[in-house]
Protein backbone atom coordinates (compact mmCIF):
# COMPACT_ATOMS: atom_id res chain seq x y z
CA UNK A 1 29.37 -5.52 10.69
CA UNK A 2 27.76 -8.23 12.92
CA UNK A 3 24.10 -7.50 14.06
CA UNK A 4 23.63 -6.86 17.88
CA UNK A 5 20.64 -7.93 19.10
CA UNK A 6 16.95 -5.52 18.97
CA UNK A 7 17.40 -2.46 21.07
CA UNK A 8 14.22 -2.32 23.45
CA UNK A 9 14.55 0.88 25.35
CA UNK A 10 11.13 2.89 24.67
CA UNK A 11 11.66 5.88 22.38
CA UNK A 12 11.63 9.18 24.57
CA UNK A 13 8.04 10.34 24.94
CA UNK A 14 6.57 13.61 23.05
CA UNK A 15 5.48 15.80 26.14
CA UNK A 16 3.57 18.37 24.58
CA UNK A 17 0.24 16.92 22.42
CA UNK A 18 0.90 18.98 19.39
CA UNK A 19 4.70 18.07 19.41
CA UNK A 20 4.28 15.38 16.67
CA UNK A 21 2.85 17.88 13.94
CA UNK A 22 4.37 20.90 15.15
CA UNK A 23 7.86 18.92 15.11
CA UNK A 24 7.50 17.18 12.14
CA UNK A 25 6.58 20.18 10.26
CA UNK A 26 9.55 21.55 11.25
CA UNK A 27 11.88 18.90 10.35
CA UNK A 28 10.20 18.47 7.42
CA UNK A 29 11.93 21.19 6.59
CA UNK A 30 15.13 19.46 7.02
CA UNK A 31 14.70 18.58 3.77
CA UNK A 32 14.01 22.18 3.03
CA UNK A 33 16.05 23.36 5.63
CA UNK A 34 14.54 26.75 6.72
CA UNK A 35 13.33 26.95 3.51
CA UNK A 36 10.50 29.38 2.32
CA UNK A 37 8.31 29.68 -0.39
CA UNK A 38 10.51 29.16 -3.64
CA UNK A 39 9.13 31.96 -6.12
CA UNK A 40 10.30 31.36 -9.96
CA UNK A 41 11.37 35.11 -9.72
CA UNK A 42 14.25 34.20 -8.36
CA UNK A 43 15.48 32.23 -11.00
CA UNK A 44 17.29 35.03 -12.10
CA UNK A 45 19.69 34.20 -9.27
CA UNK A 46 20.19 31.13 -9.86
CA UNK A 47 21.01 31.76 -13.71
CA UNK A 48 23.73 34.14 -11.68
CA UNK A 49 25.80 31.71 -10.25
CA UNK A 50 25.20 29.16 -12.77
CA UNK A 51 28.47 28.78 -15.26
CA UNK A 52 30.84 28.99 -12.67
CA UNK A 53 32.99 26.36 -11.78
CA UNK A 54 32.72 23.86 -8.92
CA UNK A 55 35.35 25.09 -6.64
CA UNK A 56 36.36 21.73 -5.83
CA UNK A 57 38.61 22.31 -3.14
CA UNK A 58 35.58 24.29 -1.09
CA UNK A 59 33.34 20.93 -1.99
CA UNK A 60 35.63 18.59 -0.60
CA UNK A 61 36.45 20.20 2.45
CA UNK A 62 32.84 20.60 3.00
CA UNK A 63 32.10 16.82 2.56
CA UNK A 64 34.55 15.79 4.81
CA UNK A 65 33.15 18.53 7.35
CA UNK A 66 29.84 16.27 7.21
CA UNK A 67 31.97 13.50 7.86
CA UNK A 68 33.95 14.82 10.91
CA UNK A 69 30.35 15.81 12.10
CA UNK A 70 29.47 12.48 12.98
CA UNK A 71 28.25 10.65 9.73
CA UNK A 72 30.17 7.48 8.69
CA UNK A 73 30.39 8.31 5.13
CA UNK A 74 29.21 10.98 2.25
CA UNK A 75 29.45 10.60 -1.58
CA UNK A 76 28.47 12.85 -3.99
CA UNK A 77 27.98 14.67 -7.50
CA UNK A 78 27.94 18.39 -8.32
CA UNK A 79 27.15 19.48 -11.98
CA UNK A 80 27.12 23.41 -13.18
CA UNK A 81 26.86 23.35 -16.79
CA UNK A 82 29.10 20.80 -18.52
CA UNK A 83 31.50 21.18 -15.48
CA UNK A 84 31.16 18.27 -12.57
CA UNK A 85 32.73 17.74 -8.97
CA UNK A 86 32.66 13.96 -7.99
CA UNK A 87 33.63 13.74 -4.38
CA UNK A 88 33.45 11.59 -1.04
CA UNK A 89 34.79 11.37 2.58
CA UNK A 90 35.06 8.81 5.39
CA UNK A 91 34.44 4.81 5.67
CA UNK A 92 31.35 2.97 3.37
CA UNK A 93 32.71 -0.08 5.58
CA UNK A 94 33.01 0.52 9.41
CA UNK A 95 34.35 -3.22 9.91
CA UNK A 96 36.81 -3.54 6.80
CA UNK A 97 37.83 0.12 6.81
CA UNK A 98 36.92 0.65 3.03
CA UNK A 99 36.60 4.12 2.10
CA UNK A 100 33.71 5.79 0.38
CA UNK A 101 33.67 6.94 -3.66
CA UNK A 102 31.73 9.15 -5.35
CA UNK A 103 29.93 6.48 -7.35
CA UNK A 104 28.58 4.10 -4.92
CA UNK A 105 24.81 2.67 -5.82
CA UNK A 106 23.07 3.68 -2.78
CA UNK A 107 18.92 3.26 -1.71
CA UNK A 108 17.55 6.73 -2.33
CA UNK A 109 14.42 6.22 -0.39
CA UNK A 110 11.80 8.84 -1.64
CA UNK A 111 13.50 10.17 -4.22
CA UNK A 112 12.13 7.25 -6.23
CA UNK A 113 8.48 9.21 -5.39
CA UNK A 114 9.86 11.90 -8.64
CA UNK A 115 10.29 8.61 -10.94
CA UNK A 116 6.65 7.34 -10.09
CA UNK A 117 5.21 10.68 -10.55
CA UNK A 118 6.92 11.27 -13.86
CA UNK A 119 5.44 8.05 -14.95
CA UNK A 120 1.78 8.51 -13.89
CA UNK A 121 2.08 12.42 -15.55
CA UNK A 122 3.64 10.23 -18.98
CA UNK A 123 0.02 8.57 -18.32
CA UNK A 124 -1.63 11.53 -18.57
CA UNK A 125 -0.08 13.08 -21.63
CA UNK A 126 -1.52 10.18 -23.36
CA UNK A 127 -5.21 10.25 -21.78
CA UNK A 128 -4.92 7.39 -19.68
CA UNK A 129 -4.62 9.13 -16.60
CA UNK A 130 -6.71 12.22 -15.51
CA UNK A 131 -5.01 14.15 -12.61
CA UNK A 132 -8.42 15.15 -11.53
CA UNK A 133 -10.21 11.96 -11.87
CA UNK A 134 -11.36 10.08 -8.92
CA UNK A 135 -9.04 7.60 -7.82
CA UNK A 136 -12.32 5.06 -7.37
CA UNK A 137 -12.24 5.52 -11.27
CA UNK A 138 -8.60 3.60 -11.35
CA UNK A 139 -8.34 0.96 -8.33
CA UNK A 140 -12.55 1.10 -6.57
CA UNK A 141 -11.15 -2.00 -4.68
CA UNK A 142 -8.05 -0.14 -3.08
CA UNK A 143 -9.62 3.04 -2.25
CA UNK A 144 -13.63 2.10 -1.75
CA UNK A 145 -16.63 3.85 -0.84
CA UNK A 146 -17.05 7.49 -0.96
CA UNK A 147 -13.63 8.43 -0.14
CA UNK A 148 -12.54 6.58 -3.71
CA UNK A 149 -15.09 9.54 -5.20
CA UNK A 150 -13.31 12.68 -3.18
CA UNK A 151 -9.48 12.01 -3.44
CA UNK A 152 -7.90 12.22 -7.00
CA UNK A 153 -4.92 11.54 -8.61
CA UNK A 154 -3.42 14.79 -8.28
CA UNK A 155 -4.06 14.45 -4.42
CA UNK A 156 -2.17 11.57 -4.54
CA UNK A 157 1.03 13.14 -6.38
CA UNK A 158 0.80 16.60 -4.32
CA UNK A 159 0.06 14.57 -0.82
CA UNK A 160 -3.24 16.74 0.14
CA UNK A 161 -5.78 13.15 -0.03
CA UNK A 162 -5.57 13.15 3.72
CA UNK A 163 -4.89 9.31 3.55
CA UNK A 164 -2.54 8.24 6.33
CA UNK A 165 1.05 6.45 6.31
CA UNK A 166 1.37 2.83 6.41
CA UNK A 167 4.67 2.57 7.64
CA UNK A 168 3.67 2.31 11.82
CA UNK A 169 1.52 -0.85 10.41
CA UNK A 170 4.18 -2.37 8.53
CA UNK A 171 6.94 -2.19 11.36
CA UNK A 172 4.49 -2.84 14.36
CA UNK A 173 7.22 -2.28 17.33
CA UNK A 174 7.55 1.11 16.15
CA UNK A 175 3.95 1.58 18.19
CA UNK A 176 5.19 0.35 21.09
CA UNK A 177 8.62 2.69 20.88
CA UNK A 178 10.96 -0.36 19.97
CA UNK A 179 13.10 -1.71 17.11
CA UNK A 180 12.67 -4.81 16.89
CA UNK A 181 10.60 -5.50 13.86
CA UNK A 182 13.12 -3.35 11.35
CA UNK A 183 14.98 -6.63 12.11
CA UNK A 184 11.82 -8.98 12.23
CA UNK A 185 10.69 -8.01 8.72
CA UNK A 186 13.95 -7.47 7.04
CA UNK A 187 13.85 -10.69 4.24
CA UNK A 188 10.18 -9.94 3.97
CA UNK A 189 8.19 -9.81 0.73
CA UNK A 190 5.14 -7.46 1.31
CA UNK A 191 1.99 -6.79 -1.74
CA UNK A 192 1.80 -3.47 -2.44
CA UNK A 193 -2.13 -3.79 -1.41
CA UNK A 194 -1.47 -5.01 1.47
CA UNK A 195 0.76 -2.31 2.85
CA UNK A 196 -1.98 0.56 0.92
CA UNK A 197 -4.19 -1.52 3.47
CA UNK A 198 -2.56 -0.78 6.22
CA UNK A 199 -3.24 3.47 5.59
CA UNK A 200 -6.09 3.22 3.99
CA UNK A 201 -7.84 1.61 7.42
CA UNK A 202 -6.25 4.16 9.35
CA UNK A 203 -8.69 7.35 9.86
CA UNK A 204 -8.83 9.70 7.37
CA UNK A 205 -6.61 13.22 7.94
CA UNK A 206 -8.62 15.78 6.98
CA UNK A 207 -11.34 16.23 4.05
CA UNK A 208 -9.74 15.42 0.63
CA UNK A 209 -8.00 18.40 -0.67
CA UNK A 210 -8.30 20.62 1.95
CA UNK A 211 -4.83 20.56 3.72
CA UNK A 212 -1.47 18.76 3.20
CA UNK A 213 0.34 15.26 4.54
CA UNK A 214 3.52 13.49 3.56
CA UNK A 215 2.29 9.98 2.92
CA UNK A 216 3.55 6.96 1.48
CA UNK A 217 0.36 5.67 1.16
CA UNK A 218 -0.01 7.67 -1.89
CA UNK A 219 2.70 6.33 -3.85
CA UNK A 220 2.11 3.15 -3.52
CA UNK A 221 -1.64 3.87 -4.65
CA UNK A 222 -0.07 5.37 -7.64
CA UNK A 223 2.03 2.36 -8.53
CA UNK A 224 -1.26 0.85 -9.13
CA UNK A 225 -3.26 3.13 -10.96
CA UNK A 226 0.07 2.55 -13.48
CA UNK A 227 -0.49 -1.09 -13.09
CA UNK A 228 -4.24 -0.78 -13.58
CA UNK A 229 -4.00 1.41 -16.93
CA UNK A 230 -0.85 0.51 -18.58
CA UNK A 231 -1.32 -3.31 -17.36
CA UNK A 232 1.79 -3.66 -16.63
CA UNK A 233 4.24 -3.95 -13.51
CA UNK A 234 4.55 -0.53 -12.34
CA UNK A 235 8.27 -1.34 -11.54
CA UNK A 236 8.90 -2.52 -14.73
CA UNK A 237 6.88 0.66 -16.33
CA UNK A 238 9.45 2.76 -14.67
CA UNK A 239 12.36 1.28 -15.82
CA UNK A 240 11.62 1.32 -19.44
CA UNK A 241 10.12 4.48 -19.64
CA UNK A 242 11.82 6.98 -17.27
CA UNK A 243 14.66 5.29 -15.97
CA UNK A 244 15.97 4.12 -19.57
CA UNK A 245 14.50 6.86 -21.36
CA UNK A 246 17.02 8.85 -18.73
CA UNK A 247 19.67 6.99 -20.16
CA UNK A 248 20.74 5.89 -16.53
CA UNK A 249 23.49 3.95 -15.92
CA UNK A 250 23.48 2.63 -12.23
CA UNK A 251 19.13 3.03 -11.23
CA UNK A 252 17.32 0.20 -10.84
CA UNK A 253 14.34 -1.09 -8.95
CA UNK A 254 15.75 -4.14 -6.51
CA UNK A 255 12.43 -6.24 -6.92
CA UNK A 256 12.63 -8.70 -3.91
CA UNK A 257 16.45 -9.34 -3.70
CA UNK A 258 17.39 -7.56 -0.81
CA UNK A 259 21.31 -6.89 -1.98
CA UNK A 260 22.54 -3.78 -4.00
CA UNK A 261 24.39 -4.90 -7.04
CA UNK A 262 27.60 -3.34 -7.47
CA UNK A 263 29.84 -1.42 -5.55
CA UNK A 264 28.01 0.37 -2.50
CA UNK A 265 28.32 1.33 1.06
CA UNK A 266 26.87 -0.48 4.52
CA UNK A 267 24.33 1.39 5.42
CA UNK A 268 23.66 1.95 9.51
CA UNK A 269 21.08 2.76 11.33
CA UNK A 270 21.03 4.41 14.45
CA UNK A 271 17.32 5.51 15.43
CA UNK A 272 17.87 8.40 17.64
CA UNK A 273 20.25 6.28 20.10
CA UNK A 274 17.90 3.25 20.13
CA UNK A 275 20.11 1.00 18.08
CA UNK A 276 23.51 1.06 19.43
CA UNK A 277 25.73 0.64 18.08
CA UNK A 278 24.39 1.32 14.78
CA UNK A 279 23.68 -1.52 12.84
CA UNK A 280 23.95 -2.36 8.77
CA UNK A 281 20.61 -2.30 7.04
CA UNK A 282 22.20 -2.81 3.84
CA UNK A 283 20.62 -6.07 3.13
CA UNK A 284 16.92 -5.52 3.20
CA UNK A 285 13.57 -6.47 1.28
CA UNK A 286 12.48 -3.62 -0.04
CA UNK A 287 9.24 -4.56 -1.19
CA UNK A 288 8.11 -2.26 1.73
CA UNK A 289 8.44 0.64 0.07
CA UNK A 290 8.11 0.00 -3.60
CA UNK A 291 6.97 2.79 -6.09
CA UNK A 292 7.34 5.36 -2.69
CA UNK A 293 10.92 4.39 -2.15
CA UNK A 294 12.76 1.15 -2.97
CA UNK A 295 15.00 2.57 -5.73
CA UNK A 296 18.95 2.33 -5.69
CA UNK A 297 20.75 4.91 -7.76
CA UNK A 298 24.07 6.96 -7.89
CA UNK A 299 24.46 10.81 -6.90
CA UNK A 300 25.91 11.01 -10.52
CA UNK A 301 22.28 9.43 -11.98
CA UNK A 302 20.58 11.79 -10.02
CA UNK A 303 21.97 14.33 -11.71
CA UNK A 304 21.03 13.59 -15.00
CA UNK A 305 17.70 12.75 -14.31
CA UNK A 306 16.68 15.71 -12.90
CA UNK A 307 18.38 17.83 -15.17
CA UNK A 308 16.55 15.44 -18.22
CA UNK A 309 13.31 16.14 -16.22
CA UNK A 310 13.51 20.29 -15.80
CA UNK A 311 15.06 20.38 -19.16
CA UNK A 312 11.99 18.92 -20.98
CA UNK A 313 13.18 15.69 -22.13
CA UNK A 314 11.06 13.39 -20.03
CA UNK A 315 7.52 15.21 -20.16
CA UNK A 316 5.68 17.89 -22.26
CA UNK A 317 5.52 21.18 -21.34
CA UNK A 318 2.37 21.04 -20.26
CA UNK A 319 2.83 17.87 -17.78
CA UNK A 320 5.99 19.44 -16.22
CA UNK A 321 4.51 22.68 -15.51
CA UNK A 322 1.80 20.58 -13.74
CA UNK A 323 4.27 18.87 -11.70
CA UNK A 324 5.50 22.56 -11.00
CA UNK A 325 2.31 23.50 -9.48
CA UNK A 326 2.58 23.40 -6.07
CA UNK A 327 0.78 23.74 -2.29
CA UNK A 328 3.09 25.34 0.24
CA UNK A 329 3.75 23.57 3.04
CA UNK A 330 3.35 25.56 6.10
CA UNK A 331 4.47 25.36 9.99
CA UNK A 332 2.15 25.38 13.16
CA UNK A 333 1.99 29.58 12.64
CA UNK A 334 1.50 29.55 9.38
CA UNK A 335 5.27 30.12 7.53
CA UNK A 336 5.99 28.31 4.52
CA UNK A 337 8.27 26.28 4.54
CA UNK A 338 8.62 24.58 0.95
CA UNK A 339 6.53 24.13 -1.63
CA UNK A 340 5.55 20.36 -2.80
CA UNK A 341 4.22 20.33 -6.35
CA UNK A 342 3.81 16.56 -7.95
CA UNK A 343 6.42 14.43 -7.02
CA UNK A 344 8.91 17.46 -5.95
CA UNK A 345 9.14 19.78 -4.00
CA UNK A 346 10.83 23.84 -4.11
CA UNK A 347 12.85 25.13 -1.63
CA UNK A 348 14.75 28.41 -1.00
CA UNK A 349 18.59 28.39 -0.79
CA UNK A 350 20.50 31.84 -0.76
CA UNK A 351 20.89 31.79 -4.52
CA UNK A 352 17.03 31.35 -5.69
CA UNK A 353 14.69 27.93 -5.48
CA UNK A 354 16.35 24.76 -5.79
CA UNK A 355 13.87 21.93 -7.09
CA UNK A 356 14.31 18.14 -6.47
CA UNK A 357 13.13 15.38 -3.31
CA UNK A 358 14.93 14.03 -0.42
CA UNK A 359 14.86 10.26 0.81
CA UNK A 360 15.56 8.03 3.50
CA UNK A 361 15.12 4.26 4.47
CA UNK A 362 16.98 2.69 7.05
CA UNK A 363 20.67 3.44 7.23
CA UNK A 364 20.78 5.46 3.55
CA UNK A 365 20.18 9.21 3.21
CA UNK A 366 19.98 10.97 0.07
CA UNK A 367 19.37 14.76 -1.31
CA UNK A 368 18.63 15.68 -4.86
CA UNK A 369 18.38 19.44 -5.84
CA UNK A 370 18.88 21.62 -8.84
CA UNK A 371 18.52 24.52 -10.13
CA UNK A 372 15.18 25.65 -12.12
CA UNK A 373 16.64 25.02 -15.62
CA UNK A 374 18.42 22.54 -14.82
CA UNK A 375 21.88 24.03 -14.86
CA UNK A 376 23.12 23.36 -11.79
CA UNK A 377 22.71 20.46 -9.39
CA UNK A 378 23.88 18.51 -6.52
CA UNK A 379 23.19 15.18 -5.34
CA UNK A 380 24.40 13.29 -1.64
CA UNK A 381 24.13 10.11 -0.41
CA UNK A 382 25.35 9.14 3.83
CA UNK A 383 25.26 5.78 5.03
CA UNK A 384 24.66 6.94 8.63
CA UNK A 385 20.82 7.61 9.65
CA UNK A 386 18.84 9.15 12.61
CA UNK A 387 21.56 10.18 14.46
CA UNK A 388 20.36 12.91 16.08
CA UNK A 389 19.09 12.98 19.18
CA UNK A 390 16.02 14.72 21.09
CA UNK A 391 15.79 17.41 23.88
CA UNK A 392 15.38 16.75 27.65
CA UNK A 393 11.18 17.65 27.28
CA UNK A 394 11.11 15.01 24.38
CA UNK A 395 9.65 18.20 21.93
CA UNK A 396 11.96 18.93 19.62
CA UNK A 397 15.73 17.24 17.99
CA UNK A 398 18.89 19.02 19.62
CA UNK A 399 20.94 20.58 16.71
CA UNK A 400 23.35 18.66 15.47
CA UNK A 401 26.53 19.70 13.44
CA UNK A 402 26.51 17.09 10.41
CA UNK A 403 22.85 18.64 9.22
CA UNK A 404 24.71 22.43 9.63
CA UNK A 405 27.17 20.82 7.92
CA UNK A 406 25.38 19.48 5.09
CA UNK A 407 22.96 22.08 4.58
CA UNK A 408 26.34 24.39 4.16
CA UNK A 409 27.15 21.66 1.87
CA UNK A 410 24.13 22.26 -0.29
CA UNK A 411 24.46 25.91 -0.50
CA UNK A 412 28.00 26.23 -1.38
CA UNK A 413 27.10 23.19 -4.32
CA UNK A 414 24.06 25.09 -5.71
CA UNK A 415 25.53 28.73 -5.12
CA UNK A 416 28.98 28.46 -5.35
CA UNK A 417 30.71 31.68 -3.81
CA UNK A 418 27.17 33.52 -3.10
CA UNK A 419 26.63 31.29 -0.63
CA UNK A 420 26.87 32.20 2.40
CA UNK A 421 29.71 31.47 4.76
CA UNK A 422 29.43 29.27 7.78
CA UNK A 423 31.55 31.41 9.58
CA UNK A 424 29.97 34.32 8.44
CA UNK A 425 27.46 36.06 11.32
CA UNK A 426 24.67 36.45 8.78
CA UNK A 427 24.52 33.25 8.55
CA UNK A 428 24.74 32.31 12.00
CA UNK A 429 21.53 34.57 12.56
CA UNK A 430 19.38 32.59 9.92
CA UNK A 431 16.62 31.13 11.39
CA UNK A 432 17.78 27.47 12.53
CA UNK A 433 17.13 24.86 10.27
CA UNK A 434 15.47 21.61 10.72
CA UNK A 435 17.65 18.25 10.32
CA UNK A 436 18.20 17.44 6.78
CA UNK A 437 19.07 13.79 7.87
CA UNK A 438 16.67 13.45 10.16
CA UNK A 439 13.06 11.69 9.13
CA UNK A 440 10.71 14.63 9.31
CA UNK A 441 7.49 14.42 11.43
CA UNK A 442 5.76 15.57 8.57
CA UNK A 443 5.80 12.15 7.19
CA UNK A 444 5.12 10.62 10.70
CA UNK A 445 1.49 9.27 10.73
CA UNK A 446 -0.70 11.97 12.58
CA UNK A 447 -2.37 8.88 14.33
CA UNK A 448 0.92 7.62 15.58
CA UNK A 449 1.32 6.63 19.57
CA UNK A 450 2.86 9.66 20.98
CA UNK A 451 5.71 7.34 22.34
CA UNK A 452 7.26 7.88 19.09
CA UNK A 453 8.89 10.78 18.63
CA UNK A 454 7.74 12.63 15.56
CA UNK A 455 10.29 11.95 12.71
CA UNK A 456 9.96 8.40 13.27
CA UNK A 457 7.46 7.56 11.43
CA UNK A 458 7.92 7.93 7.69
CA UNK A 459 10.04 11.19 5.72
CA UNK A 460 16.10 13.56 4.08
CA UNK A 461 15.16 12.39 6.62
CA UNK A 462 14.35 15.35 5.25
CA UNK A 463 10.72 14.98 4.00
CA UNK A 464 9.58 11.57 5.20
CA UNK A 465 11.02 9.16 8.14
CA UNK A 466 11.77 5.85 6.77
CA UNK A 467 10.72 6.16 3.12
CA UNK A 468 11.54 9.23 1.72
């Protein structure tokens, strides 16, 4: 698809002051779509529909439902027990006309923030990392003075330091409510230090501990403290020790080569009508987002690494009911929404909590959830991003049919026939969900220029904006 040149039209200003929290809150979750606290009691339900069978004719209509919706193309994996459901709908090539497949490689944005976290909690079985350590006592010259002291490692993992995003820094139009530097900045190579620069200069949140913000900032911190106490790459360290370990086929960490090996999709990014046409962000450094969000995987990898995680075959008990300890995650009046332990987050869906993370970079979307034990899962990648648009007051995103469609999607891949019909009234009187494709404010930088509207900034779509 040939490039069109930097969109420049200002992004539609916020009106209200307490738009960009309250909104991103609520989008964020869109990757919890009207989700509320996910109580283990409900596992019970889960356990329920588990050991049915995909209906695969139900999963494919419901893909290509996404697809008429507006997004270019979906792929996707849906496991219950030993039985699977490999599906996909409409074009991974506007230009050539190639259709999608279920296995295309695909950048999962922060999904990859599960792999790093699995990696610093292998750390920590072995007494080389202390979740409640001072992050000073890791990398003093990343995180200095007395703020090294207050915020610890599990701060970092669970997002309550209070340290801001870096991602308004790193893609400097984005302040001024323009484009252009997505394209600016797409063959660059970018330090991880310099980009955990970037937040760390930016004021601090709130006191260490005492409240909760999506940031990518964290991650990248975390990549290294790996570096620091394994003394090795923290890339590398992931590869050989989850990723492998995994026994995954098609994940990888790109490094600085900004193609995807292997058969994948364009990937197009739209930013809320800024970029039109949409363009292909396909080829990109992604040294940008590193341990927070560079990876490339497959729905069907997905999968198995999250049911190798909740099954106990990547961590001891003891480190995976850590990561299972969460802080809820609440709106403006004080609902929860979901539940983000370390590295992943719990969400309600009509059959019980779903575990798992949510990512997006530019033009790639991706959602990961499974059941509790691990039994049943789903996994979707779209190659369409930020499509949706926002409301004449500039306070909230319009609904848009692809995110009812994929959240209907979701529930009918995790819940099989107890999920409810989108047809059915009941579930047309559920409180309306936040855009799971969307980038949710809660990842935006609090600090941000209120030009931008709030799920620009960072977390699909869901969680974070750009990095998920």
């Amino acid at each position: 698809m040939p490039h069109t040149s930097p969109a420049d039209r200002p992004v539609p200003r916020l009106r209200r002051v307490a738009s960009v929290t309250a909104v991103a809150l609520a989008l964020l979750a869109g990757l919890a779509p009207a989700a509320t606290a996910a109580g283990e009691e409900s596992q019970a339900a889960h356990a329920a529909a588990s050991g049915r069978h995909p209906d695969r004719a139900q999963l494919q209509a419901r893909l290509k439902a996404i697809q008429e919706a507006g997004v270019y193309g979906v792929y996707s994996s849906v496991r219950d027990g030993r039985d699977r459901f490999d599906g996909a709908a409409g074009l991974a090539d506007l230009s050539a006309g190639i259709p999608t497949r279920p296995d295309l490689r695909h950048r999962v944005g922060s999904v990859t923030k599960t792999f790093t976290a699995v990696a610093v909690l292998q750390q920590s079985a072995k007494g080389r990392v202390g979740l409640d350590r001072p992050v000073a006592d890791y990398v003093p010259e990343l995180l200095p003075g007395e703020r090294g002291r207050k915020v610890t490692v599990r701060m970092l993992l669970n997002h309550t330091s209070g340290i801001d995003d870096y991602i308004a820094d790193a893609f400097p139009s984005l302040k001024k409510g323009t484009t252009e530097s997505l394209d600016d900045h797409r063959f660059r190579t970018v330090r991880p230090a310099e980009l955990i620069g970037y937040g760390v200069a930016r004021p601090q949140l709130f006191e260490p501990g005492t409240d909760w913000s999506y940031s990518n900032t964290n991650y990248l911190l975390l990549g290294e403290v790996l570096r620091k106490v394994t003394g090795q790459d923290p890339e590398r360290l992931i590869t050989q020790d989850v990723i492998r370990r995994a026994g995954l086929r098609d994940t990888y960490f790109p490094g600085t080569d900004p193609h995807i090996r292997g058969a994948h999709a364009r990937m197009y990014e739209n930013f809320y009508g800024l970029i039109d046409p949409p363009r292909d962000y396909s080829v990109y450094n992604m040294t940008w987002a590193g341990t927070a969000g560079a990876l490339i995987s497959t729905p069907q990898d997905l999968n198995t690494f999250y049911r190798t995680l909740l099954t106990g075959n990547l961590l001891p008990r003891r480190q995976l009911g850590e990561m299972r300890t969460a802080v809820d995650v609440k709106d403006e009046k004080g609902s929860v929404l979901m539940r983000y332990g370390l590295g992943i987050y719990a969400m309600d869906t009509p059959c019980g909590p779903a575990w798992g993370h949510d990512g997006g970079v530019w033009g790639a979307g991706t959602w990961a959830l499974s059941s509790p034990d691990g039994t049943r899962q789903f996994a979707i990648g779209y190659n369409l991003m930020k499509y949706q648009r926002l409301n004449e007051d500039g306070t909230a995103f319009v609904p848009h049919p692809a995110d009812a469609a994929l959240v209907d999607y979701r529930d009918r891949s995790l819940c099989g026939a107890t999920a409810p019909r989108a047809s059915d009234p009941a579930a047309k009187n559920r409180p309306a969900e936040a855009s799971p494709t969307g980038t949710p404010a809660a990842d935006a930088p609090a600090s941000a220029p209120r030009a931008l509207p709030p799920a620009i900034a960072t977390f699909p779509g869901l969680l974070s904006g750009p990095v998920r």
